[in-house]
Protein backbone atom coordinates (compact mmCIF):
# COMPACT_ATOMS: atom_id res chain seq x y z
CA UNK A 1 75.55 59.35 82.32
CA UNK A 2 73.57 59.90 85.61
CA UNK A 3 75.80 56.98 87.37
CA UNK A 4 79.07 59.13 86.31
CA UNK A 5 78.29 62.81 87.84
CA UNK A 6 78.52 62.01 91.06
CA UNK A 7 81.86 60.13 91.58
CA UNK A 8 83.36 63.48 88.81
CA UNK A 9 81.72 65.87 91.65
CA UNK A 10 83.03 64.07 94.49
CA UNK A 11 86.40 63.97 92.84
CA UNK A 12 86.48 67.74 91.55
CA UNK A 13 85.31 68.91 94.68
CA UNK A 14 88.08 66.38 97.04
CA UNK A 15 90.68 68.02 94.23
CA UNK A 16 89.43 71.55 95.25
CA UNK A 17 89.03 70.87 98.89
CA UNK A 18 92.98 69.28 98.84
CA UNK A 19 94.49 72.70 97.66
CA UNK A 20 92.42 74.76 100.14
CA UNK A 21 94.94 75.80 103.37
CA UNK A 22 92.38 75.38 106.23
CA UNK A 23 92.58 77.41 109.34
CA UNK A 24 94.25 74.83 111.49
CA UNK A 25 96.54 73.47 108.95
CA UNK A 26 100.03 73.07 108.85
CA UNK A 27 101.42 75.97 106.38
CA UNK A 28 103.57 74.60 103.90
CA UNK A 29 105.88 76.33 100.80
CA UNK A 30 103.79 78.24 98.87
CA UNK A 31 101.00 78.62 101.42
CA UNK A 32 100.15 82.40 101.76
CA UNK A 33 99.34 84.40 105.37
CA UNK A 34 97.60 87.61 103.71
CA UNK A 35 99.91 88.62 100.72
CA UNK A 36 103.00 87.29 102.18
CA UNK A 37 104.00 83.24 100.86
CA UNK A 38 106.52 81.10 102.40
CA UNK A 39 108.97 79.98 100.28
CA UNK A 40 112.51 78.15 99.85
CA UNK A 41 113.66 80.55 97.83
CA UNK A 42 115.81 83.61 99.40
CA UNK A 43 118.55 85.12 99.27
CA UNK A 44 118.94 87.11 102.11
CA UNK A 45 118.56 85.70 106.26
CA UNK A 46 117.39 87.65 108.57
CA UNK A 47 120.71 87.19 110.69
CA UNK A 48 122.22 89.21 108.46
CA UNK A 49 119.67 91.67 109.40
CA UNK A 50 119.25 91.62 112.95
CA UNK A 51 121.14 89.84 115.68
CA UNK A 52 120.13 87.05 118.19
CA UNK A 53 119.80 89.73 120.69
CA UNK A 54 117.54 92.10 118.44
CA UNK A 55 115.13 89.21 117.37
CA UNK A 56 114.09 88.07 120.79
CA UNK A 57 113.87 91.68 121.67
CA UNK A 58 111.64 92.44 119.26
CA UNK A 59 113.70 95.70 118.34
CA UNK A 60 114.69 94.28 114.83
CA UNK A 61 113.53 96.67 111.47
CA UNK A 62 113.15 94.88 108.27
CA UNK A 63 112.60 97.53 104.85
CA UNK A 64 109.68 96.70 103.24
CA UNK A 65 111.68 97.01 100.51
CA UNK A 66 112.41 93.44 100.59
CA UNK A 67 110.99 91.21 98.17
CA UNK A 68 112.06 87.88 100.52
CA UNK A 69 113.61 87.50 103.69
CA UNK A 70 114.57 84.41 105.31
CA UNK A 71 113.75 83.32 108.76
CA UNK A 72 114.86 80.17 109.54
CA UNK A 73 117.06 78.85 111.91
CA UNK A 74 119.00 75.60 113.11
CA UNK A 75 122.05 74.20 115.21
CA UNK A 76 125.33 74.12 115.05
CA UNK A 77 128.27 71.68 116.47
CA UNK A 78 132.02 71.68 116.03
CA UNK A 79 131.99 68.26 114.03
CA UNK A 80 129.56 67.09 111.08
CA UNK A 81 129.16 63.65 113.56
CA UNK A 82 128.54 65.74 116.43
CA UNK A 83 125.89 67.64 114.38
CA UNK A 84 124.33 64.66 113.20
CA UNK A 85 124.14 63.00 116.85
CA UNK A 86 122.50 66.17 118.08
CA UNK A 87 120.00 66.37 115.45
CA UNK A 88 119.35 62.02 115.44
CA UNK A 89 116.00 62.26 117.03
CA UNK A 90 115.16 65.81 117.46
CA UNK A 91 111.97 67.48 117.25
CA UNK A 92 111.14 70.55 116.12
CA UNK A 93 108.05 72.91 115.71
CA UNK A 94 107.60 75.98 114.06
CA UNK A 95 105.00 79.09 114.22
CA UNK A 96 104.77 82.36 112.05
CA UNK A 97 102.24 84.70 113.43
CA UNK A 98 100.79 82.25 115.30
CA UNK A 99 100.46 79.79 112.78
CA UNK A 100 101.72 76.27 112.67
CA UNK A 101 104.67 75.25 109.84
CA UNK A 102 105.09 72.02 108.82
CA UNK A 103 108.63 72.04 108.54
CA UNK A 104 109.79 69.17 107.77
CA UNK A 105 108.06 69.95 103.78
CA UNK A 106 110.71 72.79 104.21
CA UNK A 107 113.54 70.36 104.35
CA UNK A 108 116.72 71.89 105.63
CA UNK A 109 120.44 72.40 103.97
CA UNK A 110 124.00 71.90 105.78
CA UNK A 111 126.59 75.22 105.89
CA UNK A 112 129.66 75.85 107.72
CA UNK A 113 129.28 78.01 110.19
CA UNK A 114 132.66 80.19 111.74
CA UNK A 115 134.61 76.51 111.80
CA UNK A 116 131.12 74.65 112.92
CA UNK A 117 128.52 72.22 111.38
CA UNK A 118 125.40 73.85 110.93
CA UNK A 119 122.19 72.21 109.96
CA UNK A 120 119.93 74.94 109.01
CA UNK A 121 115.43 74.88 108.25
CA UNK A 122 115.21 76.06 104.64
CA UNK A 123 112.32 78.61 105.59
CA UNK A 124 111.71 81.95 104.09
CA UNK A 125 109.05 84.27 103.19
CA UNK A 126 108.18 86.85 100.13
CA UNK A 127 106.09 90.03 100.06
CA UNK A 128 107.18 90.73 104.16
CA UNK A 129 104.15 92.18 105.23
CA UNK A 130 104.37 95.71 107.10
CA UNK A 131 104.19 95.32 110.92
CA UNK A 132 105.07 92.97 113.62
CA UNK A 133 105.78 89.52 113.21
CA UNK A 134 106.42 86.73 115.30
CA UNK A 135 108.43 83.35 114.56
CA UNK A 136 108.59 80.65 117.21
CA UNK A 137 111.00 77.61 117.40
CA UNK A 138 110.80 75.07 119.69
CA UNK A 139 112.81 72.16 119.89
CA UNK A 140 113.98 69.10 121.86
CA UNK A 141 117.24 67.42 121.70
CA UNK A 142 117.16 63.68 122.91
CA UNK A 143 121.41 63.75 122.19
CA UNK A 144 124.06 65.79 122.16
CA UNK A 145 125.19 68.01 124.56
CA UNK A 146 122.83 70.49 124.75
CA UNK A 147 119.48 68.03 125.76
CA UNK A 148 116.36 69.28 125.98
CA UNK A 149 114.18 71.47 125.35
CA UNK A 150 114.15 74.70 123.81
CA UNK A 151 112.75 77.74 122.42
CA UNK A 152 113.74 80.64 120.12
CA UNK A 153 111.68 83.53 119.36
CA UNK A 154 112.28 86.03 116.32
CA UNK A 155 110.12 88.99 116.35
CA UNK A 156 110.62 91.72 113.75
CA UNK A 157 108.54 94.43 112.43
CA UNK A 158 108.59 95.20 108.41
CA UNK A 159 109.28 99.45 108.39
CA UNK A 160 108.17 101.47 105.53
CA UNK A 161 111.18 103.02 104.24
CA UNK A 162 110.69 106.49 102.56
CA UNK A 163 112.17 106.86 99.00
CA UNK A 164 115.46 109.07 98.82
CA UNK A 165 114.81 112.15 97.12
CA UNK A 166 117.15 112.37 94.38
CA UNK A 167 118.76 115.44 92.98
């Protein structure tokens, strides 16, 4: 019996140690930064929030009556060919509130986009958090017309929003 409680402790404890988010770590879905949790599941973008304009600005207002928001984010091309050219070897990275998403465990999902291709991350967030918060997207394009690299910041801050007195 003496010869089996080690290898069960070593393999409880690599079990418990493998579901642990470590500081450092790549957040995934269902990883949690305080009480909000990123997710895949929303309804709602932030674009149809804020504008381009607002988010890099950092004047966009999000009611914390929101129960998910999401904040992803993508490209866009006139064909679905052009789209995929752009994207063949692209790299992208992804921060929220400083932290480092592994996006790729996001996965993303294809829209049209006012007549365009868009290929969009499928990132979102639940339980928005009041105050500031920072998302940060860089990316490089190896193809396409637009090579390169580049960045795109969304900063928004999570308002209380008073209840309406009713009649």
């Amino acid at each position: 019996m003496k010869k089996l409680g080690f290898p069960i402790c070593t393999m409880l404890l690599a079990g418990l140690l493998a579901s642990c988010v470590f500081p450092g770590s790549k957040l995934k879905p269902g990883d949690s930064v305080g009480d909000m949790q990123l997710t895949t599941e929303f309804d709602l973008n932030i674009h149809y929030l804020c504008s381009f304009e607002e988010l890099a600005e950092g004047t966009c207002q999000i009611p914390d009556t929101l129960s998910e928001i999401g904040i992803s984010t993508g490209w866009f091309e006139i064909t679905t060919d052009a789209l995929n050219l752009t994207w063949l070897d692209s790299k992208w990275t992804m921060t929220f509130d400083g932290r480092e998403v592994d996006l790729p465990s996001f996965g993303t999902f294809d829209l049209d986009w006012e007549d365009q291709k868009a290929r969009v991350w499928d990132v979102g967030i639940t339980n928005p958090a009041p105050g500031k918060h920072t998302v940060r997207y860089e990316f490089y394009f190896k193809n396409g017309p637009e090579r390169g690299n580049h960045y795109l910041d969304y900063i928004f801050t999570v308002v209380d929003v008073p209840p309406t007195a009713s009649p």
